[in-house]
C-alpha atoms as a PDB file:
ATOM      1  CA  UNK A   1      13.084  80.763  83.630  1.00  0.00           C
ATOM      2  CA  UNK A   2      15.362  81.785  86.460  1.00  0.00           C
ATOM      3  CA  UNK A   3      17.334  84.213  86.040  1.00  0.00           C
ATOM      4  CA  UNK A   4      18.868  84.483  89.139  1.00  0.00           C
ATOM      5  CA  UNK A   5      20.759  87.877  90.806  1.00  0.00           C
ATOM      6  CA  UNK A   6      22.295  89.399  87.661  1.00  0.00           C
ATOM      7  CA  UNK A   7      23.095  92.531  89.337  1.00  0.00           C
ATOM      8  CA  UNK A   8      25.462  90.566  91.838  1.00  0.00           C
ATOM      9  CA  UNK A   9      26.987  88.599  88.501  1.00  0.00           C
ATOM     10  CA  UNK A  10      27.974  91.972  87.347  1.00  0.00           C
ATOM     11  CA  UNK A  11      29.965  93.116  90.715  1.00  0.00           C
ATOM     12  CA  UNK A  12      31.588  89.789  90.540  1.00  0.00           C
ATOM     13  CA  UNK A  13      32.769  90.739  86.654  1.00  0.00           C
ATOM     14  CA  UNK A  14      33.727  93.706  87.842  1.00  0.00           C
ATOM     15  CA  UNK A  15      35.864  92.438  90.507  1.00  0.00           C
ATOM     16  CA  UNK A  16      37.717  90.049  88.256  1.00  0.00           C
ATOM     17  CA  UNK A  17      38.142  92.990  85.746  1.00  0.00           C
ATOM     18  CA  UNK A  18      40.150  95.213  88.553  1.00  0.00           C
ATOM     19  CA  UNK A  19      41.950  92.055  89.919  1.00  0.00           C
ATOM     20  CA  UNK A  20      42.922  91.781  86.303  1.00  0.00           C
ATOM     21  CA  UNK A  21      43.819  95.214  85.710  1.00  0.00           C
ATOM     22  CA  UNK A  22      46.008  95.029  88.979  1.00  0.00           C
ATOM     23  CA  UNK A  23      47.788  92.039  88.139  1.00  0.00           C
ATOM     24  CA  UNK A  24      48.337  93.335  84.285  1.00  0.00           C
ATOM     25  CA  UNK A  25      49.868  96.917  86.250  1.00  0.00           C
ATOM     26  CA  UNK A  26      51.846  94.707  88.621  1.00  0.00           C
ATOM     27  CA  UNK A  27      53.332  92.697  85.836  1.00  0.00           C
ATOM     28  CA  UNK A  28      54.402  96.494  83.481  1.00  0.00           C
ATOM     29  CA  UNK A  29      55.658  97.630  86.976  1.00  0.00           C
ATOM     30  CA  UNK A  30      58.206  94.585  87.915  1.00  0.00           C
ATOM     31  CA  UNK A  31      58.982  94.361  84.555  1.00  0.00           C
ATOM     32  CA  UNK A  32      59.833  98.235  84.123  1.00  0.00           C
ATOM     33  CA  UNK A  33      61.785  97.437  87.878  1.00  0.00           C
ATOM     34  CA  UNK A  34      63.659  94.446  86.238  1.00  0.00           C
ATOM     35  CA  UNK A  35      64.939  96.527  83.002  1.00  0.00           C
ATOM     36  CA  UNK A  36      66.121  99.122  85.249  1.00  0.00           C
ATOM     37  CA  UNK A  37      67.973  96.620  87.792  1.00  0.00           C
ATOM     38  CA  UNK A  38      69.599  94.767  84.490  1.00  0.00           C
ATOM     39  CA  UNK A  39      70.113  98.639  82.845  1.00  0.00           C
ATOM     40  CA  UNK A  40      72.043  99.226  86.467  1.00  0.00           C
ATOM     41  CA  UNK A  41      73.589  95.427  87.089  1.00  0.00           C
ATOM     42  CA  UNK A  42      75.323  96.632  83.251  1.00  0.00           C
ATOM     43  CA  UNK A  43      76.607  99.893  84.500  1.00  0.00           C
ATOM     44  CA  UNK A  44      77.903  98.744  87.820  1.00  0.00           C
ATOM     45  CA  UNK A  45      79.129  95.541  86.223  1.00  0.00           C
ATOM     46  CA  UNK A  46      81.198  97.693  83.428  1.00  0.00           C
ATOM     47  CA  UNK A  47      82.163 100.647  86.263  1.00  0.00           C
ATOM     48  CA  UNK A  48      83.552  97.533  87.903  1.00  0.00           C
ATOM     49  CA  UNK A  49      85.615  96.068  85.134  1.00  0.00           C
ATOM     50  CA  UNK A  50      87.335  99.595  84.378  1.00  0.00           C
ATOM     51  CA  UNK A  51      87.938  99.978  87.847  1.00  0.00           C
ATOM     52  CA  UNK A  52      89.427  96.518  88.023  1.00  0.00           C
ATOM     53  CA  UNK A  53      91.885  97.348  85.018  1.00  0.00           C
ATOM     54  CA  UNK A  54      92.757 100.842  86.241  1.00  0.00           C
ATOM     55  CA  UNK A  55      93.960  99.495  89.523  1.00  0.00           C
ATOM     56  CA  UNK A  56      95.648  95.879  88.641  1.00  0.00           C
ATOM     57  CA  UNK A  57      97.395  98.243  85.585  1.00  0.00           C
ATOM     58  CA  UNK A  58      98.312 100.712  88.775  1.00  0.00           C
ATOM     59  CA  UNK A  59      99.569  97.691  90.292  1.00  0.00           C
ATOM     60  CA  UNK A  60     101.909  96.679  87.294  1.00  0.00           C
ATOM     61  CA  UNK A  61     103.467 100.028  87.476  1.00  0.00           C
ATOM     62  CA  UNK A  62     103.498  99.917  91.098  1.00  0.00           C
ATOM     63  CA  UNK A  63     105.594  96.464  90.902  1.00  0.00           C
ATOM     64  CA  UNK A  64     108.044  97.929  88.674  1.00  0.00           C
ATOM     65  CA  UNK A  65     108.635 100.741  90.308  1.00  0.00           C
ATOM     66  CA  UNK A  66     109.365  98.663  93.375  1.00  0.00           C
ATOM     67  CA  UNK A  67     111.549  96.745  91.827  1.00  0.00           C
ATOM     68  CA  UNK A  68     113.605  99.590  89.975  1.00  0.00           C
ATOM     69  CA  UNK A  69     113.998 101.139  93.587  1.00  0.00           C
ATOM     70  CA  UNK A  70     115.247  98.227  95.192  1.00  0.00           C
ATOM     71  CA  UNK A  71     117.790  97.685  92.386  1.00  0.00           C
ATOM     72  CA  UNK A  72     118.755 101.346  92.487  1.00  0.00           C
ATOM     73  CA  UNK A  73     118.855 100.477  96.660  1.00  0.00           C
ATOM     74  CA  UNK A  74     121.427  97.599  96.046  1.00  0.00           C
ATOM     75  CA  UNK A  75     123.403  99.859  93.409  1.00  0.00           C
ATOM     76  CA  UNK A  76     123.279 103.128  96.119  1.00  0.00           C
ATOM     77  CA  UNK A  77     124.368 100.616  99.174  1.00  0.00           C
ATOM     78  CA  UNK A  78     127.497  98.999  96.725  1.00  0.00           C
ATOM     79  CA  UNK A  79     128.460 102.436  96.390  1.00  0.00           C
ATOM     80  CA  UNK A  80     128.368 103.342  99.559  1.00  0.00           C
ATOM     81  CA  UNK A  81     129.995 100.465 100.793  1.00  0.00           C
ATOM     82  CA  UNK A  82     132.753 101.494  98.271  1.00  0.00           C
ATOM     83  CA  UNK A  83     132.991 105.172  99.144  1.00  0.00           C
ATOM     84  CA  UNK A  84     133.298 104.090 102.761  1.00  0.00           C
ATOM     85  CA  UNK A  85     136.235 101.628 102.023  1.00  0.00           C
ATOM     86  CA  UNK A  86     137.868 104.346 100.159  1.00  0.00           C
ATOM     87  CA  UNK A  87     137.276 106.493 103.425  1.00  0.00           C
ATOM     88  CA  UNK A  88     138.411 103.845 105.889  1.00  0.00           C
ATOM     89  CA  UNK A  89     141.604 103.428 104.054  1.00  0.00           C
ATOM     90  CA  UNK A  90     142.236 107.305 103.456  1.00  0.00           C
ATOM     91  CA  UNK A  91     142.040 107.553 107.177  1.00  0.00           C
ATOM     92  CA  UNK A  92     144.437 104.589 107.880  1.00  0.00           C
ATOM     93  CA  UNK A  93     147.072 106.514 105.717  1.00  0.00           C
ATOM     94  CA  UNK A  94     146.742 109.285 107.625  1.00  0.00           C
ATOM     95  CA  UNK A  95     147.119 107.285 111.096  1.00  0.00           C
ATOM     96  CA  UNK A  96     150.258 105.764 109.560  1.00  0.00           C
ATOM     97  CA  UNK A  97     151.546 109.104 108.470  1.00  0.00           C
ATOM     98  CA  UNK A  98     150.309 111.100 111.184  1.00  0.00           C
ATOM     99  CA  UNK A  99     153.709 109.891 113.920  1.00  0.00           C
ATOM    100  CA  UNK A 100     155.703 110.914 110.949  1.00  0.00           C
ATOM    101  CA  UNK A 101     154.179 114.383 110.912  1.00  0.00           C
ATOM    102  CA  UNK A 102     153.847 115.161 114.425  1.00  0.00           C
ATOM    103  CA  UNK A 103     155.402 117.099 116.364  1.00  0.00           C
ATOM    104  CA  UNK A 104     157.828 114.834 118.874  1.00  0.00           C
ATOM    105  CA  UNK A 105     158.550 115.132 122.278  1.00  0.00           C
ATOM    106  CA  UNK A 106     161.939 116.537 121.279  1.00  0.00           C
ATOM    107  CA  UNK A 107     162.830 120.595 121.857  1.00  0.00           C
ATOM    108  CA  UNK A 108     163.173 123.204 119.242  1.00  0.00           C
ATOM    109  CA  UNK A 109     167.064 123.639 119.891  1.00  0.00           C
ATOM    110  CA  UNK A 110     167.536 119.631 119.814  1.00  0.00           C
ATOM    111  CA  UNK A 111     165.751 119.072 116.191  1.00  0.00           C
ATOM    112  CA  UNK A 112     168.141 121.731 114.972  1.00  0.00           C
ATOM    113  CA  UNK A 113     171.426 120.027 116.634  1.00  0.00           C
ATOM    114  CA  UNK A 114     170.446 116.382 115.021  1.00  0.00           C
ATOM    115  CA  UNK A 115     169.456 118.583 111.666  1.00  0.00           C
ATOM    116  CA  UNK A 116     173.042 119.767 111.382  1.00  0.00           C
ATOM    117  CA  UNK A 117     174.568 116.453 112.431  1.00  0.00           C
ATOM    118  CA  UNK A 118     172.593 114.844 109.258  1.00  0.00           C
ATOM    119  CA  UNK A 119     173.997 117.696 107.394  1.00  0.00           C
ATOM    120  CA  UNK A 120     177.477 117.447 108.532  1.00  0.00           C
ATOM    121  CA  UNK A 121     177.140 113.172 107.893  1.00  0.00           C
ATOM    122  CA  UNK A 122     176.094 113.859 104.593  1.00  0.00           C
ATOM    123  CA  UNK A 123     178.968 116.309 103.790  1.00  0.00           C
ATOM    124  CA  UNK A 124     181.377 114.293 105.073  1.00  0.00           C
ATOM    125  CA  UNK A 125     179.859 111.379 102.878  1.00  0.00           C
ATOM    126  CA  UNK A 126     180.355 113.209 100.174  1.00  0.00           C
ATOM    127  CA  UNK A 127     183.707 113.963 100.619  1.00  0.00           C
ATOM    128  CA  UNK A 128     184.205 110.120 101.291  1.00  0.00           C
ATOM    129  CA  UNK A 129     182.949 109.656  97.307  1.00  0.00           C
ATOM    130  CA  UNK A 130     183.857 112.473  95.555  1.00  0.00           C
ATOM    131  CA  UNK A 131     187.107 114.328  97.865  1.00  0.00           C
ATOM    132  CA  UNK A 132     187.699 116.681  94.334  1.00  0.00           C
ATOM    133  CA  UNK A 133     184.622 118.111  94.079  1.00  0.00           C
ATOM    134  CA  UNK A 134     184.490 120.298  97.143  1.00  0.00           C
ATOM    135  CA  UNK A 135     187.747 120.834  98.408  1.00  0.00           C
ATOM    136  CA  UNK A 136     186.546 123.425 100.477  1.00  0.00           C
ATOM    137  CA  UNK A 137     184.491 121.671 102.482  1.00  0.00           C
ATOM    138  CA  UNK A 138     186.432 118.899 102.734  1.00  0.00           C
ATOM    139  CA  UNK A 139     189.343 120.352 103.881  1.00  0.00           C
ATOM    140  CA  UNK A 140     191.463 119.900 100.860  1.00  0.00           C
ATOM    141  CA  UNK A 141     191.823 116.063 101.808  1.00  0.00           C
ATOM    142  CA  UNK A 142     191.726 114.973  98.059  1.00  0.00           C
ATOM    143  CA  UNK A 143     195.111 116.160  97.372  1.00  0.00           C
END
């Protein structure tokens, strides 16, 4: 019987036993690649999710901070618009009291003549009402 090339059958075996040894290496390898990408997806995925909460819980506190400094902006401006009032009127009342206090455009020697006319009205005023009580200064007109 034939037999045929037996040696050449045996290359051919041993071909198909390497292609399958690749193949079973290829498939440990890209398995052992996807456990480490899932292994990795996991941490980044998690690293994500606590990043996530850190910053949107950074972001709550950031909002109410806002707000509590805008409402202590309002209360700050009403209280300066009410300390300015205050001011605006203080210096009003000393505008109106300020002709009162200053010095006119009369002399020395003339607000001492109208101080002792005043004095002498008054007197005689007095003496008008009450001519016993000061006789002296009267003049002894009650009599």
């Amino acid at each position: 019987a034939y037999k045929g090339k037996q040696a050449g059958a045996n290359s051919v075996i041993v071909l198909l036993e390497t292609i399958e040894a690749d193949f079973a290496e290829t498939v440990v390898t890209a398995q052992q690649a996807e456990d480490r990408a899932q292994a990795d997806f996991v941490e980044l995925e998690q690293a994500s999710k606590e990043d996530i909460s850190a910053k949107e819980t950074s972001m709550e506190l950031t909002v109410e901070d806002l707000k509590a400094t805008k409402k202590a902006i309002e209360e700050k401006t009403a209280d300066l618009d009410s300390a300015q009032s205050l001011v605006d009127k203080a210096i009003q009342a000393i505008e109106d009291l300020e002709p009162m206090c200053a010095d006119s455009a009369m002399s020395y020697a003339a607000r001492v003549e109208k101080r002792e006319e005043e004095v002498a009205a008054l007197r005689h005023a007095l003496c008008v009402l009450d001519p016993k009580s000061k006789e002296e200064e009267c003049g002894g007109e009650g009599k």
